[in-house]
C-alpha atoms as a PDB file:
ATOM      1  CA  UNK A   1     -38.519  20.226   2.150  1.00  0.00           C
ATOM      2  CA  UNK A   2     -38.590  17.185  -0.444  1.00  0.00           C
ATOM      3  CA  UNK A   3     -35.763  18.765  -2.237  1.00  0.00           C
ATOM      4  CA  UNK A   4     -33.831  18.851   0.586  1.00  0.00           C
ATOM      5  CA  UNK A   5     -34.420  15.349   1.834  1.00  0.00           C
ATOM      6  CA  UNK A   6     -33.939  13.900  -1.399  1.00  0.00           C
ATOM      7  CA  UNK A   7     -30.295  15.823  -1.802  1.00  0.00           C
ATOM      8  CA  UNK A   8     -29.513  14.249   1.333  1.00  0.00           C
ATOM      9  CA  UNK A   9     -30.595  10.737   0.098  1.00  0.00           C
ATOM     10  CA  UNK A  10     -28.350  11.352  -3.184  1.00  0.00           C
ATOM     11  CA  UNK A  11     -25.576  12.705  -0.932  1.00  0.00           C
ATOM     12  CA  UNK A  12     -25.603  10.151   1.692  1.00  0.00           C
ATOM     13  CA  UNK A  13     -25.832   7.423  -1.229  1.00  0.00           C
ATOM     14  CA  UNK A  14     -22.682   8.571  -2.786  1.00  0.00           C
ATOM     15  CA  UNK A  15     -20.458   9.779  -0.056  1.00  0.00           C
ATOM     16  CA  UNK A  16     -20.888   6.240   1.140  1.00  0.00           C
ATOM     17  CA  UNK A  17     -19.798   4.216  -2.291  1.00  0.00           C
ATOM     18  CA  UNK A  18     -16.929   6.938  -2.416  1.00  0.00           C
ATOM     19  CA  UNK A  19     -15.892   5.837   0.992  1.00  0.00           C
ATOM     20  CA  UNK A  20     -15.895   2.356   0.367  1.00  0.00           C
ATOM     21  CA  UNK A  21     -14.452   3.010  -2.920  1.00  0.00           C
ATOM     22  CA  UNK A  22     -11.456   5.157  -1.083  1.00  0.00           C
ATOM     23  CA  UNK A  23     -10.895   2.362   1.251  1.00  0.00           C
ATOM     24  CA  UNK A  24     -10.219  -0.334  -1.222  1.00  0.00           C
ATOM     25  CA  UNK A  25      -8.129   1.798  -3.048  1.00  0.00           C
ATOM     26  CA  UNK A  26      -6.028   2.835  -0.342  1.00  0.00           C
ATOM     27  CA  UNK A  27      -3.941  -0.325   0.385  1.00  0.00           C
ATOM     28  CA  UNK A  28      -2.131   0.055  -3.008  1.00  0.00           C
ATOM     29  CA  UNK A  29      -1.253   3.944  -1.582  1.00  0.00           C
ATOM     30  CA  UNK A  30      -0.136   1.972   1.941  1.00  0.00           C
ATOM     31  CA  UNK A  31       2.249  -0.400   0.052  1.00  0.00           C
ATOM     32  CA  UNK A  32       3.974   1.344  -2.025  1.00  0.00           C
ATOM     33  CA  UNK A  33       4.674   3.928   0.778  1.00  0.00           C
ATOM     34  CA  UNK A  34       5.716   1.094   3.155  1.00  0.00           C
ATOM     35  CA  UNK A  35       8.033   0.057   0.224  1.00  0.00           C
ATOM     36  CA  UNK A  36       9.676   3.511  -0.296  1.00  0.00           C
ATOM     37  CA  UNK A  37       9.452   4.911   3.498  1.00  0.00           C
ATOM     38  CA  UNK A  38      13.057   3.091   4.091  1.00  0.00           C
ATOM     39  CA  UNK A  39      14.730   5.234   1.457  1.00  0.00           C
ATOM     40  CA  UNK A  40      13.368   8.158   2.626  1.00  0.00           C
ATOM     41  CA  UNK A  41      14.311   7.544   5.614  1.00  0.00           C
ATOM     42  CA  UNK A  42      17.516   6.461   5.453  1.00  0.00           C
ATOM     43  CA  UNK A  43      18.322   9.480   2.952  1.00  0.00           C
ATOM     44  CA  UNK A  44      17.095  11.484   5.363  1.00  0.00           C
ATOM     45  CA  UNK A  45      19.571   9.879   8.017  1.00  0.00           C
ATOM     46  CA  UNK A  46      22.354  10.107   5.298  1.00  0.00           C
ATOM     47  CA  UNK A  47      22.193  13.884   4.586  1.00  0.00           C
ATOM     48  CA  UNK A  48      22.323  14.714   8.473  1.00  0.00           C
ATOM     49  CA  UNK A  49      25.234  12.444   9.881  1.00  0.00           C
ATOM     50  CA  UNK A  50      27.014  12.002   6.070  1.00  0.00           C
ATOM     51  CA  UNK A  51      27.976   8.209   6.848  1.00  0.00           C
ATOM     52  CA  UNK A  52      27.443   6.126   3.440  1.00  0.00           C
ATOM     53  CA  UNK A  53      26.425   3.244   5.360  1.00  0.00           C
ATOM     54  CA  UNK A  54      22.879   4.592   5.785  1.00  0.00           C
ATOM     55  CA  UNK A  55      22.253   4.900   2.707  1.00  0.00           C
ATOM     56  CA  UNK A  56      23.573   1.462   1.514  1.00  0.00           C
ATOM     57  CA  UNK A  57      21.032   0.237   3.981  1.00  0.00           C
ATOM     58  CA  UNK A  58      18.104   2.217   2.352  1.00  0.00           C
ATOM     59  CA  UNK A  59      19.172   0.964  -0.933  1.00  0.00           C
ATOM     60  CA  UNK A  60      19.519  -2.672   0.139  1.00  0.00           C
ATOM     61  CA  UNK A  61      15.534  -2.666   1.837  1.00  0.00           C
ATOM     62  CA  UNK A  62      14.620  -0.984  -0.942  1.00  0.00           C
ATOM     63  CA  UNK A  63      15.544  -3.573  -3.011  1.00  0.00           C
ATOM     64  CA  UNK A  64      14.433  -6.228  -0.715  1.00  0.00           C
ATOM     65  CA  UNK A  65      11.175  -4.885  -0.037  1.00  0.00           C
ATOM     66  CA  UNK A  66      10.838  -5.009  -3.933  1.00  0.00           C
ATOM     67  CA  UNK A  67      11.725  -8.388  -4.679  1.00  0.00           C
ATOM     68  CA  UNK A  68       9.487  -9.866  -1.771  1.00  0.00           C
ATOM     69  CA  UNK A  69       6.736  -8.129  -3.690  1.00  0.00           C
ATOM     70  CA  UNK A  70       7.218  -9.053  -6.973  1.00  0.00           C
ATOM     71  CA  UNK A  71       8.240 -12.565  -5.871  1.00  0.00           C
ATOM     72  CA  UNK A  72       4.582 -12.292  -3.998  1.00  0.00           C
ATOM     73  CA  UNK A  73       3.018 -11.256  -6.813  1.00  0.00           C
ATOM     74  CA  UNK A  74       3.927 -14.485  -9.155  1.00  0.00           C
ATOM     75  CA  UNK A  75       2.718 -17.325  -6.611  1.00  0.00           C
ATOM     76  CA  UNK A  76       0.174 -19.210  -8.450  1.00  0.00           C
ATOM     77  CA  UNK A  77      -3.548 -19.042  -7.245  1.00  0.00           C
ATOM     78  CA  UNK A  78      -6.787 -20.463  -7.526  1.00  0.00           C
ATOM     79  CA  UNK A  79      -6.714 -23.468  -5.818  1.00  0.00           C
ATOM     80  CA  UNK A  80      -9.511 -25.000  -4.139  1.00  0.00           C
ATOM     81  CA  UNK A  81      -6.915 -25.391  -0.820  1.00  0.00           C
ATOM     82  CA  UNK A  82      -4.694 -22.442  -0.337  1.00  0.00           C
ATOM     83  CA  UNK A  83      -1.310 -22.606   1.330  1.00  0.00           C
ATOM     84  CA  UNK A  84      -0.221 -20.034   3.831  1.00  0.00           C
ATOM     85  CA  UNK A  85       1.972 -18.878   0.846  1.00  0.00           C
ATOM     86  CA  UNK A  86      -1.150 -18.605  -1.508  1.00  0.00           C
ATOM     87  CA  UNK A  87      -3.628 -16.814   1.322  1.00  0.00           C
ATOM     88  CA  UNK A  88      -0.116 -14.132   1.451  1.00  0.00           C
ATOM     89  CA  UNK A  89      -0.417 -13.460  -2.379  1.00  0.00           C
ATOM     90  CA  UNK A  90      -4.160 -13.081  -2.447  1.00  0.00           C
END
């Protein structure tokens, strides 16, 4: 009956960090399939109806998701009063 209980404890005790560890690691999975869902979409679009023009526009929000990003990701931080632009990029 100790056994038991105390498999529990250990089980309990790590399911939990894994969970919390699963949820912080899951916004990276969320962006980058926000960034790529467009394409996909659009290609998906393309190959039933055939008009280019869909997938021009998957390219171009592609390509715009990805420079908002990487223009997000090279705002300065660390200072003591954040602008909204800072708070953003954190």
């Amino acid at each position: 009956m100790i056994t038991v209980a105390f498999f529990l404890c250990i089980f309990f005790f790590v399911t939990d960090s894994l969970f919390s560890f699963a949820c912080f690691q899951s916004l990276p999975i969320l962006i980058e399939l926000g960034r790529v869902l467009p394409l996909i979409v659009c290609l998906a679009i393309y190959w039933e109806t055939g008009k280019e023009r869909f997938l021009a526009i998957g390219i171009l929000s592609f390509f715009a998701i990805l420079t908002f990003l990487t223009m997000t990701a090279l705002v300065g931080t660390g200072s003591k009063n954040p602008g909204r632009l800072e708070r953003i990029a954190r």
